[in-house]
PDB file of N, CA and C in Angstrom:
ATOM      1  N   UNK A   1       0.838  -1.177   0.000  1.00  0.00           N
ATOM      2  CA  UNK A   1       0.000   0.000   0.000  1.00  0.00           C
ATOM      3  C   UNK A   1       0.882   1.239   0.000  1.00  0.00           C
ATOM      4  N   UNK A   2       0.097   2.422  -0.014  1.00  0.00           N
ATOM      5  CA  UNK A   2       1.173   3.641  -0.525  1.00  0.00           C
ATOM      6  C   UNK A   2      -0.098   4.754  -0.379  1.00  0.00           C
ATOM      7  N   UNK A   3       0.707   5.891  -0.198  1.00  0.00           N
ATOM      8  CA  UNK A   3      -0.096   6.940   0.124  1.00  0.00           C
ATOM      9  C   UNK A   3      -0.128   7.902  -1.400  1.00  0.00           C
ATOM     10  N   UNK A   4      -0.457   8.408  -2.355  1.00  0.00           N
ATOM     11  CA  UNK A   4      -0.865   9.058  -3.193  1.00  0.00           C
ATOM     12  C   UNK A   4      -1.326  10.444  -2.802  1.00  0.00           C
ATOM     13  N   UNK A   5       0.113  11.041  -3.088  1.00  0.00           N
ATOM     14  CA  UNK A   5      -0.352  12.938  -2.354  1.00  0.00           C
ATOM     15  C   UNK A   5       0.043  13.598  -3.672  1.00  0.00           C
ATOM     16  N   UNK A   6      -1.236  14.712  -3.469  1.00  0.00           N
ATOM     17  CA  UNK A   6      -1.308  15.597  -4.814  1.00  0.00           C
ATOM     18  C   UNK A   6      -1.379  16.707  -4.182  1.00  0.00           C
ATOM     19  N   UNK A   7      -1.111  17.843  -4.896  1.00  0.00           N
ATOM     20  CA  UNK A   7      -0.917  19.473  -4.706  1.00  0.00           C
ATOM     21  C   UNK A   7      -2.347  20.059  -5.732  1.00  0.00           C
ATOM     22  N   UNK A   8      -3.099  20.349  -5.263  1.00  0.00           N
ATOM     23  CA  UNK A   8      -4.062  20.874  -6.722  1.00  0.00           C
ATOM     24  C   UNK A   8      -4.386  22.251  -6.250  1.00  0.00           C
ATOM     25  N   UNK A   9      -4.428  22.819  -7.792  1.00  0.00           N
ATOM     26  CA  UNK A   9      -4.741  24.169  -7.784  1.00  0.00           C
ATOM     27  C   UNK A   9      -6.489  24.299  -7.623  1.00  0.00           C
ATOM     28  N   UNK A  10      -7.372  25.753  -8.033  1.00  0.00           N
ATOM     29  CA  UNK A  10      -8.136  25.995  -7.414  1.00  0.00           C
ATOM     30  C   UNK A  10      -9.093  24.974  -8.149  1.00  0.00           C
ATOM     31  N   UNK A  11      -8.841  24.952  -9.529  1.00  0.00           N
ATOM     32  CA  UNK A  11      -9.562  24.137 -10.809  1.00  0.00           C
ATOM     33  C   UNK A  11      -9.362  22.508 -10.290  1.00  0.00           C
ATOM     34  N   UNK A  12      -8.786  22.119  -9.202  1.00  0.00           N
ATOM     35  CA  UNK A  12      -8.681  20.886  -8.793  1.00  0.00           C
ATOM     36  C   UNK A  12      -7.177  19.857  -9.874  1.00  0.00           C
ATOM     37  N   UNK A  13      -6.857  20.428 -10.413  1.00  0.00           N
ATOM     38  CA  UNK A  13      -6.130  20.171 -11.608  1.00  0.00           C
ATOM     39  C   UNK A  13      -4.668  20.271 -10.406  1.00  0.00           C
ATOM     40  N   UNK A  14      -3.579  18.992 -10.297  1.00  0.00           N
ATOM     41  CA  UNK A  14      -2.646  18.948 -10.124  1.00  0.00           C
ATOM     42  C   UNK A  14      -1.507  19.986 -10.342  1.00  0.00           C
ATOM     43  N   UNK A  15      -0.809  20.665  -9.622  1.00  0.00           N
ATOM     44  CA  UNK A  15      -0.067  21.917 -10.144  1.00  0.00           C
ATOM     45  C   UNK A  15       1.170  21.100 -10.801  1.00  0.00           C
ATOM     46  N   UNK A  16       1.771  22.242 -11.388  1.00  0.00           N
ATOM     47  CA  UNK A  16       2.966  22.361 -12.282  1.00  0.00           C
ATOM     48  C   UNK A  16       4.100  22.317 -11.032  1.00  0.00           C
ATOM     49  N   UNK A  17       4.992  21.431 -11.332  1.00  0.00           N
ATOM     50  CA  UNK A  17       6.636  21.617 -10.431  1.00  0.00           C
ATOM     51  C   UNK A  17       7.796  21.812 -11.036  1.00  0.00           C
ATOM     52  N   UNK A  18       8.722  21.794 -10.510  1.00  0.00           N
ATOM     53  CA  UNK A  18       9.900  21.753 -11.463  1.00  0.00           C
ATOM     54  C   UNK A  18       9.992  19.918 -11.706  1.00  0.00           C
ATOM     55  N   UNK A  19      10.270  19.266 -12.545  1.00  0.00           N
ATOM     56  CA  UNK A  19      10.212  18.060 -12.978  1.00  0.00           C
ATOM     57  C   UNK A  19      11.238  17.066 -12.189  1.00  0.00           C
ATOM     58  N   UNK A  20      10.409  16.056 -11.701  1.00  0.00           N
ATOM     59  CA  UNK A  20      11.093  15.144 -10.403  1.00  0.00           C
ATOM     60  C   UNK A  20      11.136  13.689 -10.622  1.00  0.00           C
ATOM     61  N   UNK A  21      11.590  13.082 -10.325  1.00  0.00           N
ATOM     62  CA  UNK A  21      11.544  11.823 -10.387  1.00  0.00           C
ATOM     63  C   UNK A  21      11.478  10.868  -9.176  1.00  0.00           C
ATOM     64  N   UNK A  22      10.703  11.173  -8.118  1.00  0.00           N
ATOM     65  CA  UNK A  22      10.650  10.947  -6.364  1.00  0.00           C
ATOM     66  C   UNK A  22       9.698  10.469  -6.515  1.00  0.00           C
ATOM     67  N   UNK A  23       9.460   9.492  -5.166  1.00  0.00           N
ATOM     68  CA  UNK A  23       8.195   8.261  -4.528  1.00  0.00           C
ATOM     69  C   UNK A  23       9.266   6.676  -5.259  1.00  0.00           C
ATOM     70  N   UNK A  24       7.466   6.071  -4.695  1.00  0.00           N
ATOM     71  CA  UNK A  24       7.771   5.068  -4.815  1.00  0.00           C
ATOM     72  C   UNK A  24       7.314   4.299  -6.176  1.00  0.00           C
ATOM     73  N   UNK A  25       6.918   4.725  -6.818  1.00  0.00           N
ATOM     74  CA  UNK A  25       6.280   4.991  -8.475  1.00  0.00           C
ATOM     75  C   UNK A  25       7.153   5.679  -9.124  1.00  0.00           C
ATOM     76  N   UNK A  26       8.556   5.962  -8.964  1.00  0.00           N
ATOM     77  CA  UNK A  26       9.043   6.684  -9.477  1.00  0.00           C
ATOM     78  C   UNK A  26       9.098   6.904 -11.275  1.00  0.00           C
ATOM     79  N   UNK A  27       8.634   7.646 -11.710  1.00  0.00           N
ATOM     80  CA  UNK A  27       9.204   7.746 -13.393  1.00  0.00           C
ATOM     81  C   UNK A  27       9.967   8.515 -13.677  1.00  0.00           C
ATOM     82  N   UNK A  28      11.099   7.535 -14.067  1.00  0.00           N
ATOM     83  CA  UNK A  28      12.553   7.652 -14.251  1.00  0.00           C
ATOM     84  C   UNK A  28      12.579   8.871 -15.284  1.00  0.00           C
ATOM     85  N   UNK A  29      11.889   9.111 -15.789  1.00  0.00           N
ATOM     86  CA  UNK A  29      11.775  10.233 -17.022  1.00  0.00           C
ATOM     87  C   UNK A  29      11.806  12.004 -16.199  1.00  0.00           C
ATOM     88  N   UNK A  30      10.780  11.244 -15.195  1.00  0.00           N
ATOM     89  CA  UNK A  30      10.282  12.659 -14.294  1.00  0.00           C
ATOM     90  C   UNK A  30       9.045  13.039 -14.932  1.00  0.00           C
ATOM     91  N   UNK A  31       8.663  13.806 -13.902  1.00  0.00           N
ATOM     92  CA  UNK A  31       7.170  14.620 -14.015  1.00  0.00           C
ATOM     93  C   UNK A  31       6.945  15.495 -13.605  1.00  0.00           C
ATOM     94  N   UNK A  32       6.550  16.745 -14.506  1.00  0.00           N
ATOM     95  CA  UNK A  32       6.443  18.143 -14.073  1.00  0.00           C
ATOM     96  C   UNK A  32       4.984  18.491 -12.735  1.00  0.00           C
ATOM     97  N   UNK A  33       4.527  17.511 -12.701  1.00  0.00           N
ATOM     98  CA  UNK A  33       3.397  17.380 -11.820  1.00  0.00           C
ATOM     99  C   UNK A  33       3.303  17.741 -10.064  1.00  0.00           C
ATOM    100  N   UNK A  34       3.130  17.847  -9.346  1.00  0.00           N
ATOM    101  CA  UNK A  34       3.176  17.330  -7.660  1.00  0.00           C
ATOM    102  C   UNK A  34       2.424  16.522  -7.595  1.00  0.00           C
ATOM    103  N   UNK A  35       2.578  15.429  -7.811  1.00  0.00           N
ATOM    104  CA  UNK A  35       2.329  14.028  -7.421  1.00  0.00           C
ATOM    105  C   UNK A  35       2.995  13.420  -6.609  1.00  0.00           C
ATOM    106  N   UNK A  36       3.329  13.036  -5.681  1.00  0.00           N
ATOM    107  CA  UNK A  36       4.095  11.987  -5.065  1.00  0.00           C
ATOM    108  C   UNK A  36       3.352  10.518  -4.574  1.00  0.00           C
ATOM    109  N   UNK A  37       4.541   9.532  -4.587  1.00  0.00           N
ATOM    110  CA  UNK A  37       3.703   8.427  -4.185  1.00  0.00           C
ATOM    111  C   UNK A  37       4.686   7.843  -3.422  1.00  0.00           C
ATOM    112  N   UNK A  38       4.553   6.993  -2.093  1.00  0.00           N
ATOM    113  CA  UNK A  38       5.315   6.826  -1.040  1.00  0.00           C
ATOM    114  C   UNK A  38       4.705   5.558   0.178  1.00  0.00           C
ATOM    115  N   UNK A  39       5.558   5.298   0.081  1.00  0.00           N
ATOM    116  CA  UNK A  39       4.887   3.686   0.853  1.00  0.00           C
ATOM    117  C   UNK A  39       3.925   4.051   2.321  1.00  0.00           C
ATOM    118  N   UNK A  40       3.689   3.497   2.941  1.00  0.00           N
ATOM    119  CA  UNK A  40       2.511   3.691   3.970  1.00  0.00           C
ATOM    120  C   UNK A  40       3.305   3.458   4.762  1.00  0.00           C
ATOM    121  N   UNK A  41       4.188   2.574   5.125  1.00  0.00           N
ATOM    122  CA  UNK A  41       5.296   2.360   6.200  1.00  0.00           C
ATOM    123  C   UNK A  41       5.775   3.694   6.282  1.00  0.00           C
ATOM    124  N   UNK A  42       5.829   4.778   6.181  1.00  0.00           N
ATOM    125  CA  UNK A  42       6.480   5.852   6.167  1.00  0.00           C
ATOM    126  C   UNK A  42       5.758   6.791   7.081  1.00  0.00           C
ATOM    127  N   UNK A  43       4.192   5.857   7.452  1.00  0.00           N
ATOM    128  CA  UNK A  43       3.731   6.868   8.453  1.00  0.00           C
ATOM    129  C   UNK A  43       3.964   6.280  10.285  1.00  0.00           C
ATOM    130  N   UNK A  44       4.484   5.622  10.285  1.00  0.00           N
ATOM    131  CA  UNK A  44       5.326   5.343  11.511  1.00  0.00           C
ATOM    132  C   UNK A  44       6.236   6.536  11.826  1.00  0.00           C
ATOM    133  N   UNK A  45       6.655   7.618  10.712  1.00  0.00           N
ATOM    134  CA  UNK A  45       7.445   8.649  11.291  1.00  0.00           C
ATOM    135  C   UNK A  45       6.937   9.971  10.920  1.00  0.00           C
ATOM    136  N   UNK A  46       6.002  10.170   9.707  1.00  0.00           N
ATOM    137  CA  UNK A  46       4.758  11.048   9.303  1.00  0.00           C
ATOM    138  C   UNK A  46       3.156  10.840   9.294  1.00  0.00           C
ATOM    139  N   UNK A  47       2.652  11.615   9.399  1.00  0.00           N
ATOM    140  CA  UNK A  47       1.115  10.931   8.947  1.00  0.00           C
ATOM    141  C   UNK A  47       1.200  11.991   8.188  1.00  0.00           C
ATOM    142  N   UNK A  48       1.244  11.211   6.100  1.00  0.00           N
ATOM    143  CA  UNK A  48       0.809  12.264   5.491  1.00  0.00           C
ATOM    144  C   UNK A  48      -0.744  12.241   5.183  1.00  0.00           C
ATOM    145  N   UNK A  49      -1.573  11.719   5.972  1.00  0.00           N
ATOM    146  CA  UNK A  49      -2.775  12.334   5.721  1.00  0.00           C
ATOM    147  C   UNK A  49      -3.011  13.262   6.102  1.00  0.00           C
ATOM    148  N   UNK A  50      -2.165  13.533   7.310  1.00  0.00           N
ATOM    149  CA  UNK A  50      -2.630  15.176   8.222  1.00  0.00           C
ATOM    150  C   UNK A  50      -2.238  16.073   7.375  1.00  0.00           C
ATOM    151  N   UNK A  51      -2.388  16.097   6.004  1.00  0.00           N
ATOM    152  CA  UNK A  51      -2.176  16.398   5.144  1.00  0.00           C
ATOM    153  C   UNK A  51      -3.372  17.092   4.027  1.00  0.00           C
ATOM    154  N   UNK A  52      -4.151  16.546   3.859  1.00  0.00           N
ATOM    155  CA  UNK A  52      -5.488  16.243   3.190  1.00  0.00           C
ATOM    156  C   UNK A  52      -6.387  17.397   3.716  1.00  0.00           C
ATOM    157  N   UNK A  53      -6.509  18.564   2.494  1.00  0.00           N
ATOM    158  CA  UNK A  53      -7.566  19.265   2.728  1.00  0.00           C
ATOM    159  C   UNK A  53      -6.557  20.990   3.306  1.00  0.00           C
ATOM    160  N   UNK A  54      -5.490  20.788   3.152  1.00  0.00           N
ATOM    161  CA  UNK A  54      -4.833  21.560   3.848  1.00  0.00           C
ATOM    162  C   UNK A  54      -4.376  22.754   3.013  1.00  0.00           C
ATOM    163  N   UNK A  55      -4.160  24.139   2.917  1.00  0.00           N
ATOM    164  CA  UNK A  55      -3.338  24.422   1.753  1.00  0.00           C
ATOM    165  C   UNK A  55      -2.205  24.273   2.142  1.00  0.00           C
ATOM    166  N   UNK A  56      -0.971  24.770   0.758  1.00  0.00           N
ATOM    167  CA  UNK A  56       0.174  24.599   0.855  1.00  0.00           C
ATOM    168  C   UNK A  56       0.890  25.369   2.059  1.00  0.00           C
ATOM    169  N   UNK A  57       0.082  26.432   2.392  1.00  0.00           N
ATOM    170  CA  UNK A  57       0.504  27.412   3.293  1.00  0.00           C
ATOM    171  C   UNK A  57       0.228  27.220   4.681  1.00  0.00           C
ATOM    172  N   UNK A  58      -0.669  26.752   4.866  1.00  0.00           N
ATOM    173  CA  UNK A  58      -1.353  26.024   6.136  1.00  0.00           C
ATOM    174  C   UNK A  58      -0.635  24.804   6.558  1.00  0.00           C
ATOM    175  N   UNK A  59       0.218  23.863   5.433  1.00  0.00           N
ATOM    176  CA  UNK A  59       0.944  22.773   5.850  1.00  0.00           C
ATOM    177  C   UNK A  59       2.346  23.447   5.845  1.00  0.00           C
ATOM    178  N   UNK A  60       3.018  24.600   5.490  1.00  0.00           N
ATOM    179  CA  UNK A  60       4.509  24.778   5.417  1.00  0.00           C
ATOM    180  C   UNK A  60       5.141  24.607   6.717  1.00  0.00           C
ATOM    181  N   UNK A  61       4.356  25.054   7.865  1.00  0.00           N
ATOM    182  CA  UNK A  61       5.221  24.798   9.626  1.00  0.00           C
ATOM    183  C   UNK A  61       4.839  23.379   9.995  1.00  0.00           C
ATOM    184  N   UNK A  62       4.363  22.484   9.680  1.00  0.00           N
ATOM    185  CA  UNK A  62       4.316  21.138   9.712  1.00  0.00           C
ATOM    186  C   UNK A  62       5.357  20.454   8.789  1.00  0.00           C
ATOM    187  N   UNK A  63       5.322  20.513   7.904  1.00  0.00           N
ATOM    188  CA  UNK A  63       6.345  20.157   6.772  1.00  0.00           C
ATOM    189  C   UNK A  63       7.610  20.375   6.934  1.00  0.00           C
ATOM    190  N   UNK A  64       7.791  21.422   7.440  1.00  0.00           N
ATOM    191  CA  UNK A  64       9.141  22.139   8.161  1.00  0.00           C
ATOM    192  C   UNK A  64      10.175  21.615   9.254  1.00  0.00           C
ATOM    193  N   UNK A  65       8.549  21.433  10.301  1.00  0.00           N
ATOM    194  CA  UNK A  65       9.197  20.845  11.345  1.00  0.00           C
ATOM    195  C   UNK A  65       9.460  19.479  11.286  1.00  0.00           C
ATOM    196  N   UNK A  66       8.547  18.736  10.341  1.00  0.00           N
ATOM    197  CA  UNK A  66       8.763  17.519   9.787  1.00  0.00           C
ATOM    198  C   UNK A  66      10.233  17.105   9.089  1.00  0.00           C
ATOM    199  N   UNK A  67      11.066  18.410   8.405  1.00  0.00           N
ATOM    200  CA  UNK A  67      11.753  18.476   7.827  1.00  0.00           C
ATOM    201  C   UNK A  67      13.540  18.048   8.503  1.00  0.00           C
ATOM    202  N   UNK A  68      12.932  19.448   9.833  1.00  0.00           N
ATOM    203  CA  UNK A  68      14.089  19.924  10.439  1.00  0.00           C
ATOM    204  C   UNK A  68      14.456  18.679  11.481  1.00  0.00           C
ATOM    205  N   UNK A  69      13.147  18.118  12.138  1.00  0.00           N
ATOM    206  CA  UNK A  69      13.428  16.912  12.869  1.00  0.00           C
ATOM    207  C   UNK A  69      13.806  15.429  11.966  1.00  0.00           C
ATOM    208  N   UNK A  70      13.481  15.390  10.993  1.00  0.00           N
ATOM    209  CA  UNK A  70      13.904  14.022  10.935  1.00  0.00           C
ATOM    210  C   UNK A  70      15.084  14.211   9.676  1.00  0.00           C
ATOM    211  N   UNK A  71      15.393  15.372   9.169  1.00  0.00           N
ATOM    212  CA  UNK A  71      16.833  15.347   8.260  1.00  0.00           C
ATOM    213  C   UNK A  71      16.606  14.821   6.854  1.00  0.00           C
ATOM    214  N   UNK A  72      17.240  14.687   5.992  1.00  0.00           N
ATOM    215  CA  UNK A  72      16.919  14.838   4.286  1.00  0.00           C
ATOM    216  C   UNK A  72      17.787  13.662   4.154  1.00  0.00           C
ATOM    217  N   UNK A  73      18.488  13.244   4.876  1.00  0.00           N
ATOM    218  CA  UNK A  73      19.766  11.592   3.839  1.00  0.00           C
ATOM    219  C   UNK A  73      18.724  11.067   3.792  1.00  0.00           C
ATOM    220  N   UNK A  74      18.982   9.954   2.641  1.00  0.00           N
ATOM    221  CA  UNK A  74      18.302   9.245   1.981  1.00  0.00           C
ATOM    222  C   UNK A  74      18.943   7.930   2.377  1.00  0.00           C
ATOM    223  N   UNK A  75      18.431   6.796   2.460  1.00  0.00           N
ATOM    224  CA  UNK A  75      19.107   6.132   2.533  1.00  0.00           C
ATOM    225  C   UNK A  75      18.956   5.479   1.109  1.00  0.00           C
ATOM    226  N   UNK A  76      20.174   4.217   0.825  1.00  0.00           N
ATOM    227  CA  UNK A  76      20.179   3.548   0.004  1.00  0.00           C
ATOM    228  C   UNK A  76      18.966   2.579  -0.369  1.00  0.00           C
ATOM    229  N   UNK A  77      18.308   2.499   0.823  1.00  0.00           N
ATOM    230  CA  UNK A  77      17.278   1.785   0.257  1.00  0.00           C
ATOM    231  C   UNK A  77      16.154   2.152   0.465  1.00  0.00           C
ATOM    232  N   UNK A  78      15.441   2.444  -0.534  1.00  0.00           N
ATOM    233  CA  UNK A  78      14.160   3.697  -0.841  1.00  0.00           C
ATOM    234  C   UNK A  78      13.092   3.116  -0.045  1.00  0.00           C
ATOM    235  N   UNK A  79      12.765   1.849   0.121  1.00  0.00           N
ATOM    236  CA  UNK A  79      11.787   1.662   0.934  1.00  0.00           C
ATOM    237  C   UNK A  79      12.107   1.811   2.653  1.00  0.00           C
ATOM    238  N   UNK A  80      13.095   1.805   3.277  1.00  0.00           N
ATOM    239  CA  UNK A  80      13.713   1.810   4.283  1.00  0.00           C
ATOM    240  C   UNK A  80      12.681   2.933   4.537  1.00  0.00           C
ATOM    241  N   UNK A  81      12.051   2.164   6.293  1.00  0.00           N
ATOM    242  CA  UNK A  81      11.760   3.210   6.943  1.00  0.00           C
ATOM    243  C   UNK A  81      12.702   4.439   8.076  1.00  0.00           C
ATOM    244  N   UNK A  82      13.354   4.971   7.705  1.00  0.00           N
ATOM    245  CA  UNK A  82      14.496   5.987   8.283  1.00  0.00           C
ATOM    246  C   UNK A  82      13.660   7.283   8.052  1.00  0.00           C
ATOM    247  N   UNK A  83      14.730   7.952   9.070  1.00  0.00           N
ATOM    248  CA  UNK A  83      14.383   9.403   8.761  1.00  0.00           C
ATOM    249  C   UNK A  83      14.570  10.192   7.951  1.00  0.00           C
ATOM    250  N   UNK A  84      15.551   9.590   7.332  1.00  0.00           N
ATOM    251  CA  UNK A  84      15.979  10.733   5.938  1.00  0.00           C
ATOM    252  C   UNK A  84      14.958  10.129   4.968  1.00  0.00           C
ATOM    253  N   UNK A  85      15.084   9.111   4.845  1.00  0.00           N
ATOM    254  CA  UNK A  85      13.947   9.060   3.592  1.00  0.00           C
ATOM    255  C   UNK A  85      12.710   9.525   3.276  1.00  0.00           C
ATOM    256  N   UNK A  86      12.083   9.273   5.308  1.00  0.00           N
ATOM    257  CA  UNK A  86      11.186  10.372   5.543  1.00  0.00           C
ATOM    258  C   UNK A  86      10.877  11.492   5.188  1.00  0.00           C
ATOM    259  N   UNK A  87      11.998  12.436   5.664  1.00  0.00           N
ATOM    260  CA  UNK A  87      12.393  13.346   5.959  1.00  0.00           C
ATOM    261  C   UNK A  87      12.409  14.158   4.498  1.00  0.00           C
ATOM    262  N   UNK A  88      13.101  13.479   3.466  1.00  0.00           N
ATOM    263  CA  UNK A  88      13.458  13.771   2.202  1.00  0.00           C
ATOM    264  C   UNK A  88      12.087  14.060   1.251  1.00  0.00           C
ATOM    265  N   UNK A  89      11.429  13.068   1.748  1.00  0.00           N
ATOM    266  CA  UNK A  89       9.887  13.189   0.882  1.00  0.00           C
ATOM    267  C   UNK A  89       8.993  14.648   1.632  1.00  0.00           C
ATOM    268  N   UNK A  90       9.143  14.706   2.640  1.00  0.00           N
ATOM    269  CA  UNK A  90       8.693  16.076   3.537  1.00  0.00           C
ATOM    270  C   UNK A  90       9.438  17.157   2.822  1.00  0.00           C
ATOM    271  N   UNK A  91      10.251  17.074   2.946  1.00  0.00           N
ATOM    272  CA  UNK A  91      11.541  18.414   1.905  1.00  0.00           C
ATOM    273  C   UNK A  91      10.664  18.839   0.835  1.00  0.00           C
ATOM    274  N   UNK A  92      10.132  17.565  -0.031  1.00  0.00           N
ATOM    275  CA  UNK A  92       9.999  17.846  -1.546  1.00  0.00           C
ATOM    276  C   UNK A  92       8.404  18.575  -1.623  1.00  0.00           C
ATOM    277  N   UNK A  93       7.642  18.027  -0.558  1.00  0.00           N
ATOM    278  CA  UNK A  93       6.557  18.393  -0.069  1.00  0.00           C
ATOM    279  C   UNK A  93       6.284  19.832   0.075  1.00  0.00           C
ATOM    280  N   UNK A  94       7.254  19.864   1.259  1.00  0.00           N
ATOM    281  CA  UNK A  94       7.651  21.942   1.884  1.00  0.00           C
ATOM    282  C   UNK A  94       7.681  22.539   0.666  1.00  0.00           C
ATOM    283  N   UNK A  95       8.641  22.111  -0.367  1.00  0.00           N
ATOM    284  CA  UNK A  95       8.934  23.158  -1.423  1.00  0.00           C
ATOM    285  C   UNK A  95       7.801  23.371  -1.924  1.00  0.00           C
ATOM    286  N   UNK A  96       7.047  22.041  -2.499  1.00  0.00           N
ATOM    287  CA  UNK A  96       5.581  22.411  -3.654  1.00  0.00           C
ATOM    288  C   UNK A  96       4.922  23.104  -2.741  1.00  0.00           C
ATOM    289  N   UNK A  97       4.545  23.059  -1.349  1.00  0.00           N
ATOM    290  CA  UNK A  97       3.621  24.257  -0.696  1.00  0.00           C
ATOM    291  C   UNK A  97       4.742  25.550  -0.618  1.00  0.00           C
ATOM    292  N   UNK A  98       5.543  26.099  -0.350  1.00  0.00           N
ATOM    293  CA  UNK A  98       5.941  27.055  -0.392  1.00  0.00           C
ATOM    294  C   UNK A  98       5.899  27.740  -1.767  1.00  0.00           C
ATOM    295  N   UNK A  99       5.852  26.711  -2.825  1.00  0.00           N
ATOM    296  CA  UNK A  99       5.710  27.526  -3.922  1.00  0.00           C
ATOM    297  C   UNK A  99       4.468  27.844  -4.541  1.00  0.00           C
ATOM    298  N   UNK A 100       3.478  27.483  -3.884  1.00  0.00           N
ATOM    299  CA  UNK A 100       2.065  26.923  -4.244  1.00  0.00           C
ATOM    300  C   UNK A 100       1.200  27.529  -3.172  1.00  0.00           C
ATOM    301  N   UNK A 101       1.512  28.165  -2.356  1.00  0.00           N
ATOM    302  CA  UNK A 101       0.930  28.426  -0.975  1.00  0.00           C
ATOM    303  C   UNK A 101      -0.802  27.926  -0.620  1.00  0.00           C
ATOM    304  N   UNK A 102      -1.528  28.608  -2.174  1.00  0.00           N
ATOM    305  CA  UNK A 102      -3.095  28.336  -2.646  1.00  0.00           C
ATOM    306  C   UNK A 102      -3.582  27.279  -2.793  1.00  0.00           C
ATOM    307  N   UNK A 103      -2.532  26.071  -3.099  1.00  0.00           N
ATOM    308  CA  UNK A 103      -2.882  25.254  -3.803  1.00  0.00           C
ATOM    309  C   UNK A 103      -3.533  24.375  -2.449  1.00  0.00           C
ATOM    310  N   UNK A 104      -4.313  23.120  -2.755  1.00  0.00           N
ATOM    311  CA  UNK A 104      -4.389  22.347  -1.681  1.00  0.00           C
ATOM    312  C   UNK A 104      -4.076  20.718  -1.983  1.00  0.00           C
ATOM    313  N   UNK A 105      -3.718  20.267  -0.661  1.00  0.00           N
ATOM    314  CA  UNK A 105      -3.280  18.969  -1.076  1.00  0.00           C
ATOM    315  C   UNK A 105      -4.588  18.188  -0.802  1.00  0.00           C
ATOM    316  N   UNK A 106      -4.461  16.771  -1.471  1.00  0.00           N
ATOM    317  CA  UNK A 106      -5.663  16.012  -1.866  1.00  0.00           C
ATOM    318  C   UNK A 106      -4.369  14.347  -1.476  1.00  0.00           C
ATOM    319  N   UNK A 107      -4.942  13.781  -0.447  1.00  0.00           N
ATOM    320  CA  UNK A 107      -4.169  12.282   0.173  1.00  0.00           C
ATOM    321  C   UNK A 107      -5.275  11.253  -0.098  1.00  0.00           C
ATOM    322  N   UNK A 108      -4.195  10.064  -0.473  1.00  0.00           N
ATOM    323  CA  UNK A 108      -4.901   8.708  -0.817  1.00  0.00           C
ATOM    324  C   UNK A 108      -4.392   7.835  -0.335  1.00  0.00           C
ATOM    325  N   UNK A 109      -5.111   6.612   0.165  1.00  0.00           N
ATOM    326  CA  UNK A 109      -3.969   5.707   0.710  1.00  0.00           C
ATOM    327  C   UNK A 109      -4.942   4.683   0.521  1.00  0.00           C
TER     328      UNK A 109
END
């Protein structure tokens, strides 16, 4: 299972990012989208549903602190529940709401 987090603008329509290739769906090509997709084991150290319904601006001091406490390394192995990996998917998160402030996120799991 896996959590499915989107950024959507007011039209409900997924916003524009700079083009990524992150989650657990990754396409190696990349996607200009905010989509992310990320295993469910990952909420042992986040709950990204507390997520859902939120704008980007309303989640940036959650995301943050999410950020600052659990650190950005990645580990080598992408499913590994650690903090950086955590941590790393929260990073990518912060940015699309900081750049998006309006937008709101929409969680699936």
């Amino acid at each position: 299972m896996s959590y499915w987090i989107y950024l959507k603008d007011k039209n409900g329509g997924t916003v524009e990012v700079d083009s990524h290739a992150e989650g657990a769906s990754a396409n190696f090509w990349g996607s200009p989208r905010a989509t992310l997709n990320v295993t469910v084991n990952y909420r042992a150290l986040f709950n990204f549903n507390s997520l859902y319904g939120l704008t980007g601006q309303e989640s940036i001091a959650h995301l943050r602190e999410a950020v600052l406490t659990l650190g950005t390394q990645k580990d080598d192995n992408h499913w590994g529940v650690t903090f950086g990996n955590v941590g790393h998917h929260c990073s990518i998160l912060l940015e699309w709401a900081e750049n998006n402030p309006q937008a709101v996120w929409d969680v699936h799991s």
